[in-house]
C-alpha atoms as a PDB file:
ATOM      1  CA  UNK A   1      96.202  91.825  90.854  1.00  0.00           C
ATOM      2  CA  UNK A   2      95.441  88.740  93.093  1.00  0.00           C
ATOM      3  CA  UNK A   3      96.234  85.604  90.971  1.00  0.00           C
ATOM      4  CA  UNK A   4      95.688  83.259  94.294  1.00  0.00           C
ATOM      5  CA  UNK A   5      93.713  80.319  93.202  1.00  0.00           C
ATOM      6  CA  UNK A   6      92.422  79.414  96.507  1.00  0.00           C
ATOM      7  CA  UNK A   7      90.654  83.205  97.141  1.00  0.00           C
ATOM      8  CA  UNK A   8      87.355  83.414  96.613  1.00  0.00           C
ATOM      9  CA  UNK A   9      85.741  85.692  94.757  1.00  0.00           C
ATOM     10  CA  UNK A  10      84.138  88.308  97.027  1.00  0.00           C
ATOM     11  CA  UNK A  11      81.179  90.726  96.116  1.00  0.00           C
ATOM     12  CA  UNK A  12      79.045  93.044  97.847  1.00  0.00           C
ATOM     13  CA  UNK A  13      75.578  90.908  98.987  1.00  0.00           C
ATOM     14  CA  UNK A  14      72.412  93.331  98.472  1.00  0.00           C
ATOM     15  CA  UNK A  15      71.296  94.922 101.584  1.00  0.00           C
ATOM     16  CA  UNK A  16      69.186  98.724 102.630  1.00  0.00           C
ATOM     17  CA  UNK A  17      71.446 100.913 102.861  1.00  0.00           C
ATOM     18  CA  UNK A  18      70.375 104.394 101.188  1.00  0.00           C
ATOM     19  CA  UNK A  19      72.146 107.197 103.046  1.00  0.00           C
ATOM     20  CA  UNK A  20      75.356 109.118 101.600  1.00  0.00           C
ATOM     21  CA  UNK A  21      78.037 107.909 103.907  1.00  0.00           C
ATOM     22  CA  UNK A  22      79.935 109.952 105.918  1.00  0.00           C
ATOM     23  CA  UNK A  23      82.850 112.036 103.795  1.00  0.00           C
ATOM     24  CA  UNK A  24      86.873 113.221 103.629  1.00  0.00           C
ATOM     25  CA  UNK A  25      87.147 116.754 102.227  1.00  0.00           C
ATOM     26  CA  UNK A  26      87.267 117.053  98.730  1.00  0.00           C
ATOM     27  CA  UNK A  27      90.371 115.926  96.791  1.00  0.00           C
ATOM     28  CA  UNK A  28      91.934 116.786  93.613  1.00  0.00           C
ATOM     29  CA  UNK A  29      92.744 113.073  92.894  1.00  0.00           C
ATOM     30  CA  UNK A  30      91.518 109.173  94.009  1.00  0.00           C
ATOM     31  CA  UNK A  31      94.963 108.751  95.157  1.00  0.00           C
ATOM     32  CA  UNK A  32      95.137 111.853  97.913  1.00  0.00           C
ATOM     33  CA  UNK A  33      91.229 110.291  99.247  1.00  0.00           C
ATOM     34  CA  UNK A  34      92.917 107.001  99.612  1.00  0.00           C
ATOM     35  CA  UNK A  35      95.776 107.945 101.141  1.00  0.00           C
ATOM     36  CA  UNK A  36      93.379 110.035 103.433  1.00  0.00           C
ATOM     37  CA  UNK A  37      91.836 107.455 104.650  1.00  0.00           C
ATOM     38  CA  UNK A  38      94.392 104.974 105.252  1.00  0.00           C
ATOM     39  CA  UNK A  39      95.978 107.640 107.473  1.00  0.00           C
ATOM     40  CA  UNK A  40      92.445 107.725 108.999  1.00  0.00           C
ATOM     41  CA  UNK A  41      92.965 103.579 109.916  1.00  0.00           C
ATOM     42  CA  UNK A  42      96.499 104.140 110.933  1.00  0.00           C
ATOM     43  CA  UNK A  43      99.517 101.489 111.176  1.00  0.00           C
ATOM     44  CA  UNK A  44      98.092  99.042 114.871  1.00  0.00           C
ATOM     45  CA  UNK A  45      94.931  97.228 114.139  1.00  0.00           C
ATOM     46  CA  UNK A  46      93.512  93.951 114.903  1.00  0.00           C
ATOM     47  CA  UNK A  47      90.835  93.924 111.994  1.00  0.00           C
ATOM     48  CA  UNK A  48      90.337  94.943 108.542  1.00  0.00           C
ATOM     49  CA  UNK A  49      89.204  98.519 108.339  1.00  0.00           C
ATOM     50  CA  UNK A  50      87.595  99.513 104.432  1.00  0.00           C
ATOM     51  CA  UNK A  51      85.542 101.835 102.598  1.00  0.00           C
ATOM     52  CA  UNK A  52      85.285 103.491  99.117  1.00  0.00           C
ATOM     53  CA  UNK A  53      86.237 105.973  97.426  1.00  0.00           C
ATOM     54  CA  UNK A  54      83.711 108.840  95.232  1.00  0.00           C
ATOM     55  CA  UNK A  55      83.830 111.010  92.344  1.00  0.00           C
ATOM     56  CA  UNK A  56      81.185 113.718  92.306  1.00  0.00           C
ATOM     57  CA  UNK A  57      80.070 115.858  89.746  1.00  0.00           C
ATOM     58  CA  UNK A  58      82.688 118.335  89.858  1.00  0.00           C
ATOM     59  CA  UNK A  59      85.348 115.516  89.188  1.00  0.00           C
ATOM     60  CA  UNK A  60      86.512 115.759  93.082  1.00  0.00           C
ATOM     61  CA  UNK A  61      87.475 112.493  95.033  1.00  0.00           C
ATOM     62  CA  UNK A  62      86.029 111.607  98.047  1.00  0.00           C
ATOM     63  CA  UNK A  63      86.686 108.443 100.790  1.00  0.00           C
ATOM     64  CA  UNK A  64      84.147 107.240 102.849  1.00  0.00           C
ATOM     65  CA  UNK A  65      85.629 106.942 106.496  1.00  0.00           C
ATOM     66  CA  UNK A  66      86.752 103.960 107.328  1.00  0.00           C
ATOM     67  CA  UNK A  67      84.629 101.264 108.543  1.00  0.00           C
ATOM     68  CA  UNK A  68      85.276  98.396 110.615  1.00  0.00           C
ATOM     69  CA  UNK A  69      85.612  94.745 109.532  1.00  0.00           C
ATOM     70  CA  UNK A  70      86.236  91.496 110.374  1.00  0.00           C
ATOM     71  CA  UNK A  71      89.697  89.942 111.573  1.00  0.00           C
ATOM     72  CA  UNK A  72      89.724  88.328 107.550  1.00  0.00           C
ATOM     73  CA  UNK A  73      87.762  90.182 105.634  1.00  0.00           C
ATOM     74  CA  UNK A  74      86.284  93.664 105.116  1.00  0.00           C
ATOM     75  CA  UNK A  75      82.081  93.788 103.681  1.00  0.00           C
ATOM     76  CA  UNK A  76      81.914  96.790 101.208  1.00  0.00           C
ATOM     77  CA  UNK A  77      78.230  96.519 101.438  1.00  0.00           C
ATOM     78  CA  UNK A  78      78.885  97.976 105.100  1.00  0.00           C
ATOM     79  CA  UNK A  79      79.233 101.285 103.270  1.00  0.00           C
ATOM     80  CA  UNK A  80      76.880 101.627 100.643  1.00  0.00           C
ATOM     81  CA  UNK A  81      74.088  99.424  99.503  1.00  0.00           C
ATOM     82  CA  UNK A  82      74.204  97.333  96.403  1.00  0.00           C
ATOM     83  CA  UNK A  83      71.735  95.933  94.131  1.00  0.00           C
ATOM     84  CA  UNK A  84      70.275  92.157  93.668  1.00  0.00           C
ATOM     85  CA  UNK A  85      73.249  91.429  91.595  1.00  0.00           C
ATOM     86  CA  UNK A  86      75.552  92.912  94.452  1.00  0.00           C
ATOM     87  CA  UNK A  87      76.659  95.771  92.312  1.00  0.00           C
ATOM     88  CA  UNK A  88      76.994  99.230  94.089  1.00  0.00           C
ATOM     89  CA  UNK A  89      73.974 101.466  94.155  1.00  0.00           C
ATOM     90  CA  UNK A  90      75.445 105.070  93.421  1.00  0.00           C
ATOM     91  CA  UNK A  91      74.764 108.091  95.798  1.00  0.00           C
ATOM     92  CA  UNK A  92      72.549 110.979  93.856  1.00  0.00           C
ATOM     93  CA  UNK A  93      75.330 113.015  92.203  1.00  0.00           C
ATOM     94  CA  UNK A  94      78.234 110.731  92.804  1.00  0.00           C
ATOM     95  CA  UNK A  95      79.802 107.561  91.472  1.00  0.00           C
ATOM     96  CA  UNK A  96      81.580 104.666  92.977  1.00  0.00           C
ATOM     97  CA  UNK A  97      85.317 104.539  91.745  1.00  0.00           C
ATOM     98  CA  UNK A  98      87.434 102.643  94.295  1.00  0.00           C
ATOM     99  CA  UNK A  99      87.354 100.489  97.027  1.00  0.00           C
ATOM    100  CA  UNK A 100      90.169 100.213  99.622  1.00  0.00           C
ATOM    101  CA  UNK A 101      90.814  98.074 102.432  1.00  0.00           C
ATOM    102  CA  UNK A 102      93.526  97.616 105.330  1.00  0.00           C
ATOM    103  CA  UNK A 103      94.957  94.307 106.448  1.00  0.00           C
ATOM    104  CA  UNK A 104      95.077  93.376 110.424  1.00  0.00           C
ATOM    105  CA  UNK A 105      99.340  94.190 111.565  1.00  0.00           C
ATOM    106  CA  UNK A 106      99.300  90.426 112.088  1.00  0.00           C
ATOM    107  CA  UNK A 107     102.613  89.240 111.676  1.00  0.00           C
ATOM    108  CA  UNK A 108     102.247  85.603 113.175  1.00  0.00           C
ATOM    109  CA  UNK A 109      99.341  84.261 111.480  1.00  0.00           C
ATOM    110  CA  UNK A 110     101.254  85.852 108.459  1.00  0.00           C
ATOM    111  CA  UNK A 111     104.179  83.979 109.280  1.00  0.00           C
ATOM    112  CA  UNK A 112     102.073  80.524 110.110  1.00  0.00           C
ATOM    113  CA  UNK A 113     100.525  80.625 106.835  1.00  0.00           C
ATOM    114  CA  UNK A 114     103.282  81.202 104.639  1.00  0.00           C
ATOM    115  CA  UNK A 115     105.790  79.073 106.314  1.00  0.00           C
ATOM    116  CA  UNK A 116     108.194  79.300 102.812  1.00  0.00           C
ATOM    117  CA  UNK A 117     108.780  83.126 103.339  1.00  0.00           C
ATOM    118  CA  UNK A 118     112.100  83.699 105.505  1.00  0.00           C
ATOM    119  CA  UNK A 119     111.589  86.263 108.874  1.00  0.00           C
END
């Protein structure tokens, strides 16, 4: 849970996207897509990489693939559209569980902006 006061609140801004995005296999649980996916992103990148993760009919998890962000920040409407309200517009036959997101391997701005943590 993110308790940071200075974070802003971030939500998905409406935009045209209709199409199913493209798919992992099928998993048995949200956890295994995830994990799929982050292995997808890998350990040595410069931006934020994010996507979401799908429950179909048949109670089998699915991640989008990763899509690429910003340096400081990762758009979930990038991935599926969303609604005048910003709220995720479901795919037919599947609903919108997760959301994950990598962070940049960016040790020194890490290390510049928390200047109390010890290296």
């Amino acid at each position: 849970m993110d308790t940071t006061e200075s974070r802003q609140k971030r939500f998905a801004p409406p935009n045209n996207r209709v199409e199913l995005p493209a798919l992992s296999p099928a998993f048995v649980s949200p956890d295994d897509a995830a994990r799929f996916a982050h292995q997808l992103i890998g350990d040595y990148r410069s931006v934020e990489y994010g996507g979401l993760i799908l429950k179909d009919q048949a109670s089998l998890y699915y991640a989008t693939r990763p899509v690429r962000g910003k340096v400081g920040s990762f758009d979930p409407s990038l991935v599926l559209c969303t609604d005048e309200k910003g709220l995720f517009i479901h795919p037919p036959g599947y609903s919108c569980i997760a959301l994950y997101h990598s962070h940049p391997a960016n040790y020194g701005a890490l290390k510049q902006a928390f200047t109390q943590w010890r290296a």
